[in-house]
C-alpha atoms as a PDB file:
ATOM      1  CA  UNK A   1     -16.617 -11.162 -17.569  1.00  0.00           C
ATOM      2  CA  UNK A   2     -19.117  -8.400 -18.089  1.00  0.00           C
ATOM      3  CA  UNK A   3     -18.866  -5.143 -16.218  1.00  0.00           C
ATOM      4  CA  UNK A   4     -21.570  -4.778 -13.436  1.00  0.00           C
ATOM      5  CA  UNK A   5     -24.507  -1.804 -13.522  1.00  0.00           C
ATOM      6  CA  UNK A   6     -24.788   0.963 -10.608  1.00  0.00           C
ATOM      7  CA  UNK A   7     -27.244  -0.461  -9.036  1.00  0.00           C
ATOM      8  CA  UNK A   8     -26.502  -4.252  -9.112  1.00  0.00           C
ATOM      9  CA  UNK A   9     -23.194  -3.062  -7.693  1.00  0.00           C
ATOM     10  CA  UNK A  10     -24.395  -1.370  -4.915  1.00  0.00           C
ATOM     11  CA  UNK A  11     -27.272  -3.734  -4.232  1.00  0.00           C
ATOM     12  CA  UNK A  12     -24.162  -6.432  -3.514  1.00  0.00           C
ATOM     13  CA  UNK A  13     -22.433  -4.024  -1.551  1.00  0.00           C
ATOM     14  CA  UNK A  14     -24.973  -4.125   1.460  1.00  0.00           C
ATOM     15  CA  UNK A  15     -24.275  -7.456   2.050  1.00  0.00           C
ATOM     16  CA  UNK A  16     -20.039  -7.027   1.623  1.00  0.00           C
ATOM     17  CA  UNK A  17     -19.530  -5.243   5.077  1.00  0.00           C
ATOM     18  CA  UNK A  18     -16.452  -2.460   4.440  1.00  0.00           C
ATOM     19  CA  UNK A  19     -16.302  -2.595   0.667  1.00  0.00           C
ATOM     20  CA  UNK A  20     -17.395   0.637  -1.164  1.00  0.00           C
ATOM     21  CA  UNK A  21     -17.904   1.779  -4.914  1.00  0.00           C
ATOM     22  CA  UNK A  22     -15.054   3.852  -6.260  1.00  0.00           C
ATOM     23  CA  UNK A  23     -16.785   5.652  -9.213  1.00  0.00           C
ATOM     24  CA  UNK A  24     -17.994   2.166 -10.652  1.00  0.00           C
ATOM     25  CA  UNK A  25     -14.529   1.538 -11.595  1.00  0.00           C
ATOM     26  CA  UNK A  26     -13.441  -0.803  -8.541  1.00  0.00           C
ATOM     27  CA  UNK A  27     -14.693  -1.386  -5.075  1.00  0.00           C
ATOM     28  CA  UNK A  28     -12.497  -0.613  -2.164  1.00  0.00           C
ATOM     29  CA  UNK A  29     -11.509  -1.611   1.256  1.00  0.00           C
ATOM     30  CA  UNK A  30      -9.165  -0.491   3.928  1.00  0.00           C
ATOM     31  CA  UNK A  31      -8.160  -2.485   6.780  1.00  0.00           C
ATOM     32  CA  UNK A  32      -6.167  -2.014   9.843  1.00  0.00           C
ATOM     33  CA  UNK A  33      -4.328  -3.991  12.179  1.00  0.00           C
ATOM     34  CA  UNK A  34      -2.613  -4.411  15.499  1.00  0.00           C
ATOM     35  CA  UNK A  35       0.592  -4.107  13.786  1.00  0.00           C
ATOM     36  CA  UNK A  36       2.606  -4.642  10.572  1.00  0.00           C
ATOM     37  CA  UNK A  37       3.107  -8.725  11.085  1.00  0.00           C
ATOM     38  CA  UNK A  38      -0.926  -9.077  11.255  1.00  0.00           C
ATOM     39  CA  UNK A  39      -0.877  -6.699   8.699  1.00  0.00           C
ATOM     40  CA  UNK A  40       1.794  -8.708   6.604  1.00  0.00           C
ATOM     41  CA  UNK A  41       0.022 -12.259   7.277  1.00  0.00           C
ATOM     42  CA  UNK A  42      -3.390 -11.070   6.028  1.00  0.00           C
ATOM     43  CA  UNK A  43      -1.719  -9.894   2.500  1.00  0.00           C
ATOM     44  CA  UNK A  44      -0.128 -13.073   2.224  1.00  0.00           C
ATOM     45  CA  UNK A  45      -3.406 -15.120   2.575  1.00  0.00           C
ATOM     46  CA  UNK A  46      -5.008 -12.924   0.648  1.00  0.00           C
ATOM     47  CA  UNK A  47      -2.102 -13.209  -1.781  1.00  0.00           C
ATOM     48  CA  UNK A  48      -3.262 -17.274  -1.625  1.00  0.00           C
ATOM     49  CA  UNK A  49      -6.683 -16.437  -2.368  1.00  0.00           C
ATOM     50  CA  UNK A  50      -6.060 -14.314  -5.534  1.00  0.00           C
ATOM     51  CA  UNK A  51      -3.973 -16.782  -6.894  1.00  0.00           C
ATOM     52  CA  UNK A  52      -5.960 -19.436  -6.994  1.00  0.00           C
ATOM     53  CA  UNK A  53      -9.010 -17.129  -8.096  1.00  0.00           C
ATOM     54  CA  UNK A  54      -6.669 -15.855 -11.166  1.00  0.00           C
ATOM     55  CA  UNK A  55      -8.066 -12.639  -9.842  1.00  0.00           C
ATOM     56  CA  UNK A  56      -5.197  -9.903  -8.284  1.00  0.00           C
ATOM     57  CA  UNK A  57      -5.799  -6.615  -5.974  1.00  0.00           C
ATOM     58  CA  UNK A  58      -4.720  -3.285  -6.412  1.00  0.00           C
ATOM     59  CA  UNK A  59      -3.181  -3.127  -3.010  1.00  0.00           C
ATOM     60  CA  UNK A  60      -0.879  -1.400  -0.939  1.00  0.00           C
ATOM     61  CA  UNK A  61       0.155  -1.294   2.885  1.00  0.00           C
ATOM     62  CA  UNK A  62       1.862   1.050   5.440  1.00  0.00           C
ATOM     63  CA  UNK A  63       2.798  -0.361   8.446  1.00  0.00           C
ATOM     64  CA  UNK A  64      -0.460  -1.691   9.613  1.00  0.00           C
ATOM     65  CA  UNK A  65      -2.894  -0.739   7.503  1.00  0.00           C
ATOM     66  CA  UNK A  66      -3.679  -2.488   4.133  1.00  0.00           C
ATOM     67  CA  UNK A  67      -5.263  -0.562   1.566  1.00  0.00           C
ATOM     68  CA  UNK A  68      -7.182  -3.218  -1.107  1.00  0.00           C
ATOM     69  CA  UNK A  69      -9.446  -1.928  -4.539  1.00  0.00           C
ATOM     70  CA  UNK A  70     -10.654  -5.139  -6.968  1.00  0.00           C
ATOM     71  CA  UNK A  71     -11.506  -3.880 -10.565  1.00  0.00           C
ATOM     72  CA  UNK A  72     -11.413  -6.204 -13.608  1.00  0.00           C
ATOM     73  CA  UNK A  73      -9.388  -4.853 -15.618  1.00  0.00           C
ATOM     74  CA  UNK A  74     -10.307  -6.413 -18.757  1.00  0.00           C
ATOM     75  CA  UNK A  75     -13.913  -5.356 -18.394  1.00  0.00           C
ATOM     76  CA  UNK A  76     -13.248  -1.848 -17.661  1.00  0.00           C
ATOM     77  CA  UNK A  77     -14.789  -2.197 -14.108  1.00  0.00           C
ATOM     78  CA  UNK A  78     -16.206  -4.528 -11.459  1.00  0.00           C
ATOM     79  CA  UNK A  79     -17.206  -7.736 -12.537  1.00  0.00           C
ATOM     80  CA  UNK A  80     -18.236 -10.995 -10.114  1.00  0.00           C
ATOM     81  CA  UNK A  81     -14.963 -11.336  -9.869  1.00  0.00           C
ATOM     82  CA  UNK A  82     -14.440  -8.396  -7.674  1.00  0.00           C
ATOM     83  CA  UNK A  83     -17.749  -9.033  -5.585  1.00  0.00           C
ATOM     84  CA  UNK A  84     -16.962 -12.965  -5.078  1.00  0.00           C
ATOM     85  CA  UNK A  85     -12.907 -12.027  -4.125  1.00  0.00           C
ATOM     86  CA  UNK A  86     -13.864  -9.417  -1.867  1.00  0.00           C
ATOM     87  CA  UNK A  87     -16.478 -11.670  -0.413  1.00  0.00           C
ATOM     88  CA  UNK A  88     -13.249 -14.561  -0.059  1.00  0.00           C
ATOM     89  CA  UNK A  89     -11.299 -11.575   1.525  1.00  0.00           C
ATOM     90  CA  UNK A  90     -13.710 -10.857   4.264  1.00  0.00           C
ATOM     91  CA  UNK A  91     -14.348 -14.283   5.303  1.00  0.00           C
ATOM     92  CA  UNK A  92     -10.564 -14.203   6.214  1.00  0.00           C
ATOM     93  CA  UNK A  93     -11.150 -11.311   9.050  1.00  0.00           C
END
């Protein structure tokens, strides 16, 4: 995968409501939920949709908040990767 430009990055952004560009080096979400069993389900099919993508958050959660970033590591930054995964991960909400 090659590592996406400024401006194609943000350009994709407009249309990814809640994601944001972390210094070009991963794009970031954080979500909150009624409480930590919403919170729990929506890692776990998230969880479902990385796995079968090959493609695996940064991620961590408190209670009911879940905190996601989506960098390709290999590339050194965001890649389609991130863009289509976060994409996946929205159409979950």
């Amino acid at each position: 995968m090659t590592r996406l430009d400024t401006d194609t990055i943000e350009s994709a952004l407009e249309s990814l409501d809640g994601w944001r560009n972390k210094d070009s080096d991963a794009i970031v979400r954080a979500f909150k939920f009624k409480d930590f069993s919403a919170a729990f389900g929506f890692m776990s099919r998230v969880a479902l949709l990385a796995e079968a993508a090959n493609h695996h958050p940064d991620w961590s959660n408190s209670y009911n908040r879940v905190d996601i970033a989506l960098s390709t590591h290999d590339a050194g930054g965001i890649t389609q990767k991130d863009l289509d995964l976060a994409r996946a991960i929205n159409a979950l909400l």
